[in-house]
C-alpha atoms as a PDB file:
ATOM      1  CA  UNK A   1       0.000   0.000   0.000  1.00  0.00           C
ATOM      2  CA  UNK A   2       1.350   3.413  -1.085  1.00  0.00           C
ATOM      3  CA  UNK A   3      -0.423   6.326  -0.054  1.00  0.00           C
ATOM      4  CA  UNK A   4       1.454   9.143  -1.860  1.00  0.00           C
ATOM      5  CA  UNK A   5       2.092  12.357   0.032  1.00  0.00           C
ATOM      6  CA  UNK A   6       3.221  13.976  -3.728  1.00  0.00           C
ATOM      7  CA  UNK A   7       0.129  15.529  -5.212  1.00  0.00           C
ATOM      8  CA  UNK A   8      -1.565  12.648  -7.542  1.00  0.00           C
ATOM      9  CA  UNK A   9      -0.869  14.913 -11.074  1.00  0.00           C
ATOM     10  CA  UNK A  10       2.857  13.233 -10.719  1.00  0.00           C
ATOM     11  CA  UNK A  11       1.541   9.969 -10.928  1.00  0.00           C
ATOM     12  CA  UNK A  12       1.076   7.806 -14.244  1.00  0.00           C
ATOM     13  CA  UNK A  13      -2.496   6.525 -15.479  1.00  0.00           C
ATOM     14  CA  UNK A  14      -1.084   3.098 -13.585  1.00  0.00           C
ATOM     15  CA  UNK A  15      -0.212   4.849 -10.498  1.00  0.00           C
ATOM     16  CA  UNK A  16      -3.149   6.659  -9.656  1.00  0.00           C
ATOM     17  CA  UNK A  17      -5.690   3.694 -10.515  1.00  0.00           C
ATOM     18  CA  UNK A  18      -3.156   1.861  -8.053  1.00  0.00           C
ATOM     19  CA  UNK A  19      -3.695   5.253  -5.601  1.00  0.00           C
ATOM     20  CA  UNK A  20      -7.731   5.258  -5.857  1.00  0.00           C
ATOM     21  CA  UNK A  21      -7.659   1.358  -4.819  1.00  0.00           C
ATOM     22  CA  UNK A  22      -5.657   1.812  -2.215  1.00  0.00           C
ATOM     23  CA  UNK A  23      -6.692   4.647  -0.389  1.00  0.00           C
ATOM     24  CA  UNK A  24     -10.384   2.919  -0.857  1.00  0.00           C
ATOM     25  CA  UNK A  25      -8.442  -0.206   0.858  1.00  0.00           C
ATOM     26  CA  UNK A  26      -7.564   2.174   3.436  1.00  0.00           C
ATOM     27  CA  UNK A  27     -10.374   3.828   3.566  1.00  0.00           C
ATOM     28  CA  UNK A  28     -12.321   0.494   4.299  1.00  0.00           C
ATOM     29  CA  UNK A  29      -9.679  -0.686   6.929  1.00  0.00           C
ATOM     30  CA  UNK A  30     -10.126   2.297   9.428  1.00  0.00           C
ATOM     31  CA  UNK A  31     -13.715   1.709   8.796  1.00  0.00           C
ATOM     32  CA  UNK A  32     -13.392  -1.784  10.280  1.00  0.00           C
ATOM     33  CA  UNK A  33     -14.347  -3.203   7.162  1.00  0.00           C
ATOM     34  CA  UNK A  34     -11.668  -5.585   6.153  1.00  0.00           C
ATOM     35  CA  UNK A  35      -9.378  -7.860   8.518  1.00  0.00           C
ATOM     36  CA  UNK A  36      -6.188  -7.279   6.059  1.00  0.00           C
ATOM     37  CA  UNK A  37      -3.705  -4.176   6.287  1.00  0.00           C
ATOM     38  CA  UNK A  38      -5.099  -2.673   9.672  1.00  0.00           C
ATOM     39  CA  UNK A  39      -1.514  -2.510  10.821  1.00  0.00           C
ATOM     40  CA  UNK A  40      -0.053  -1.085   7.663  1.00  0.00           C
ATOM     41  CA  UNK A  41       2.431   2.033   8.505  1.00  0.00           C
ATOM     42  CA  UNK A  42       1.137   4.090   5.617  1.00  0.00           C
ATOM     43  CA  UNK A  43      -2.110   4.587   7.883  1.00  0.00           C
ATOM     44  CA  UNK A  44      -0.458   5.472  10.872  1.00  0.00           C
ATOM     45  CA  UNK A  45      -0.856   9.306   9.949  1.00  0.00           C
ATOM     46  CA  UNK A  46      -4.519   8.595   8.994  1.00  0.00           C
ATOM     47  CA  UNK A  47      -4.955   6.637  12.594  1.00  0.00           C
ATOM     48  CA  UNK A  48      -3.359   9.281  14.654  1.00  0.00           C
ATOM     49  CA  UNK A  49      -5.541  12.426  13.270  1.00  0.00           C
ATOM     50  CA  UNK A  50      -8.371  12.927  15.356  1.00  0.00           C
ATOM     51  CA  UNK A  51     -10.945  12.221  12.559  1.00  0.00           C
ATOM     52  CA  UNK A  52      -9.396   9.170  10.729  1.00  0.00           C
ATOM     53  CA  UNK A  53     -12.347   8.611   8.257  1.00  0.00           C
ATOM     54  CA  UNK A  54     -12.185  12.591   7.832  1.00  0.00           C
ATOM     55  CA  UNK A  55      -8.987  12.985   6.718  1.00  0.00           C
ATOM     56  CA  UNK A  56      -8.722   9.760   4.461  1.00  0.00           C
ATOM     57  CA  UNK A  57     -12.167  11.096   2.979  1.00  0.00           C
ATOM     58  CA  UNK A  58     -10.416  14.397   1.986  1.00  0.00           C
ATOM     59  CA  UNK A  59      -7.294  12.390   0.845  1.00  0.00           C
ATOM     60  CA  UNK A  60      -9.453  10.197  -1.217  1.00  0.00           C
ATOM     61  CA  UNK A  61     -11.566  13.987  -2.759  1.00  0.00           C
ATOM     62  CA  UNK A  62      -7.798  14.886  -3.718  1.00  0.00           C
ATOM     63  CA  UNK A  63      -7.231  11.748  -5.816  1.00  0.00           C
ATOM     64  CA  UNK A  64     -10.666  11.869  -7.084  1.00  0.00           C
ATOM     65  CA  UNK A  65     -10.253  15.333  -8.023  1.00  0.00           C
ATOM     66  CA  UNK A  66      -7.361  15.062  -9.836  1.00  0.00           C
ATOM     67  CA  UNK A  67      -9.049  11.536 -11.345  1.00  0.00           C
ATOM     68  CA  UNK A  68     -12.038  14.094 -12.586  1.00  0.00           C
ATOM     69  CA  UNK A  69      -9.407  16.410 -14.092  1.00  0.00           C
ATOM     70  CA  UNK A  70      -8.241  13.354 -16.119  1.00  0.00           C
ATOM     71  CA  UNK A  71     -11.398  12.353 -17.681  1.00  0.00           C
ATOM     72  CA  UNK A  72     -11.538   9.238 -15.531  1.00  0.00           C
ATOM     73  CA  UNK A  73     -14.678   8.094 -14.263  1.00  0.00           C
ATOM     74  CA  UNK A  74     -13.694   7.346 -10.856  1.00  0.00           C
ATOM     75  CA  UNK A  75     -16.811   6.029  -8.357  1.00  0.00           C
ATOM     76  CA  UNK A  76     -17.057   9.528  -6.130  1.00  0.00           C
ATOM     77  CA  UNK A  77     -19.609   7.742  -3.777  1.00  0.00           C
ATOM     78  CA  UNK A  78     -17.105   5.042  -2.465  1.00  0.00           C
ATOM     79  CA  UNK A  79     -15.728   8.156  -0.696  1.00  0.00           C
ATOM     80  CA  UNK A  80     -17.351   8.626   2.658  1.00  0.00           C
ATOM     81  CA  UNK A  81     -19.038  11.979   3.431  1.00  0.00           C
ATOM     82  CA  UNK A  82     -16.061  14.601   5.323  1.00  0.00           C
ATOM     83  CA  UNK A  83     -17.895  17.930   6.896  1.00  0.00           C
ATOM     84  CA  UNK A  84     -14.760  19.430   7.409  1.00  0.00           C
ATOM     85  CA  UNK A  85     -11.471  20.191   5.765  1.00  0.00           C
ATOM     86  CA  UNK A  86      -8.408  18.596   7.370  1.00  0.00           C
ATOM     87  CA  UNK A  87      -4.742  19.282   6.910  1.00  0.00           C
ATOM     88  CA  UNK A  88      -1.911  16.828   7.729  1.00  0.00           C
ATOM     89  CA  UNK A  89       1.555  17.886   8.275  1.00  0.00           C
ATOM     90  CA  UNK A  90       4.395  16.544   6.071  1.00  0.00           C
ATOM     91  CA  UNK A  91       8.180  16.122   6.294  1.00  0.00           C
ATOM     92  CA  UNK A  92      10.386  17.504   3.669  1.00  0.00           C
ATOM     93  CA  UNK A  93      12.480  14.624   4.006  1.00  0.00           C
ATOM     94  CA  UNK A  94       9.288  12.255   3.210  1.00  0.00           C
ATOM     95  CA  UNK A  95       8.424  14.438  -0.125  1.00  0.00           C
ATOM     96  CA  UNK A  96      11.910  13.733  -1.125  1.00  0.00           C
ATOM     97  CA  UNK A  97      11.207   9.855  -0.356  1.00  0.00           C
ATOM     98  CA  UNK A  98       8.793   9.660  -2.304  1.00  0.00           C
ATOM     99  CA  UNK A  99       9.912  11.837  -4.752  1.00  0.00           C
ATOM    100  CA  UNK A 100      12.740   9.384  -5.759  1.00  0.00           C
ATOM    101  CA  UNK A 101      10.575   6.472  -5.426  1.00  0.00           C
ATOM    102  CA  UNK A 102       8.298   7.722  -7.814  1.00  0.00           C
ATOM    103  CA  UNK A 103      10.904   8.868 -10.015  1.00  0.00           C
ATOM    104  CA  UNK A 104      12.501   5.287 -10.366  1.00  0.00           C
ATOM    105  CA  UNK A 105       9.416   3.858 -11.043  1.00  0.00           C
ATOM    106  CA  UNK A 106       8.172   6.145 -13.960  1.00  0.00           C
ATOM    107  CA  UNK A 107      11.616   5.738 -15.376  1.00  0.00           C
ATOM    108  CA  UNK A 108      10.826   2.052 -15.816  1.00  0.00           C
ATOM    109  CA  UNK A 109       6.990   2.416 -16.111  1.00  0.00           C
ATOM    110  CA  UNK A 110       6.384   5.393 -17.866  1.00  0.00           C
ATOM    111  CA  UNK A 111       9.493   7.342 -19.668  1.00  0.00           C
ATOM    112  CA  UNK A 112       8.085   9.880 -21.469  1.00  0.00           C
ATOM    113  CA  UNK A 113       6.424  11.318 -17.969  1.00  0.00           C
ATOM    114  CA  UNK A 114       9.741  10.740 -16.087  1.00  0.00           C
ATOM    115  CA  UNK A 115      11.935  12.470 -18.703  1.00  0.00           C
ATOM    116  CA  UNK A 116       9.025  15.399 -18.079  1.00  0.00           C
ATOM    117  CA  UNK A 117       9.181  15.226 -14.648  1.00  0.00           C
ATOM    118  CA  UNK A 118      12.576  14.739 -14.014  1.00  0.00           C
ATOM    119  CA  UNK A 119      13.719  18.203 -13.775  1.00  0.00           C
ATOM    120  CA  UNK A 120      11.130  19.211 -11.265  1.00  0.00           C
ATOM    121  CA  UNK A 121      12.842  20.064  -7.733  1.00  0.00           C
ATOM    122  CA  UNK A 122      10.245  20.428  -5.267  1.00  0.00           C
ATOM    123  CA  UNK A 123       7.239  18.387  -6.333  1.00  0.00           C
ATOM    124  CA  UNK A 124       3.682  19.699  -4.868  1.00  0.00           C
ATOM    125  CA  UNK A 125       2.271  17.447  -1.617  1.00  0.00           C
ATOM    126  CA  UNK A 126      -1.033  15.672  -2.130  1.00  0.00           C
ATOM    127  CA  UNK A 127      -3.614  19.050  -1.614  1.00  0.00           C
ATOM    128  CA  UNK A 128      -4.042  17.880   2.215  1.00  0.00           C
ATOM    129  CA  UNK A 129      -0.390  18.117   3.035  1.00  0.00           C
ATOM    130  CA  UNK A 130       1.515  20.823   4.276  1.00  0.00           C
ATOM    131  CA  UNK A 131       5.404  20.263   3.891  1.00  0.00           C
ATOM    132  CA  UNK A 132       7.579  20.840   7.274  1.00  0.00           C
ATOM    133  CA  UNK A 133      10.804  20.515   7.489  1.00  0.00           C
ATOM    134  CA  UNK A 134      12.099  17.560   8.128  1.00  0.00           C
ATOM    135  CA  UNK A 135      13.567  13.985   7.814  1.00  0.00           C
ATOM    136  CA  UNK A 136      11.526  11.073   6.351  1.00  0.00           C
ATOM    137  CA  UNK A 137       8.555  10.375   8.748  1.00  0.00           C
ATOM    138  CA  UNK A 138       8.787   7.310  11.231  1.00  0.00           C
ATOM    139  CA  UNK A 139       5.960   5.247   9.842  1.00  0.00           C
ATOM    140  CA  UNK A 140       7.871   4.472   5.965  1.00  0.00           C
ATOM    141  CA  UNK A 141       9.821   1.511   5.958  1.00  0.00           C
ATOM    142  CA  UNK A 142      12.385   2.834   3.568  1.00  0.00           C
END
């Protein structure tokens, strides 16, 4: 499970079908709704907000969103209702993470978007995010 922190217009068509699943996964496991991944660190930042199914609802809007901007025809009612907006803090050191990871695996998986993106610096965080300086958060298993 890879719940980006990079904002999901960096990802390839693969990458953000992959992202929409997953986040639904996740989505479904802090809803007590599946027995699998409930121990996955990639929702340790979604367990320890205060509104869990808030702020993976929002997450999931932002994927959807950019989904919407795609022409996909992503399922927006899988995404449980969020009243309010939610901000999660980011390291710098985790956008650079994931960053590279992304970068390696576009270079394989999609070349044309990597040799696009490669030049970019300091990628945008998921619309949720704000970046904070720092190293790469204690929950990825680098």
């Amino acid at each position: 499970m890879r719940l980006w922190s990079l904002h999901p217009k960096y990802l390839d068509p693969q990458g953000l079908v992959a992202l929409w699943r997953e986040a639904l996964l996740a989505q479904a496991v802090l809803r007590n709704e599946t027995r699998g991944y409930k121990n996955h660190p990639q929702l340790d930042r979604f367990k320890n907000h205060p509104s869990p199914l808030t702020a993976i609802s929002v997450y999931l809007r932002g994927v959807h969103r950019e989904a919407e901007a795609r022409g996909y025809a992503f399922d927006k009612t899988r995404i449980k209702p969020a009243r309010k907006a939610v901000i999660l803090a980011v390291t710098s050191g985790q956008m650079a993470y994931e960053w590279s990871h992304l970068m390696a695996k576009l270079k394989a998986r999609a070349p044309e978007l990597y040799r696009q993106q490669r030049k970019i610096e300091v990628p945008e965080p998921h619309p949720m995010f704000e970046v904070h300086a720092g190293k790469i958060e204690p929950w990825e298993r680098p």
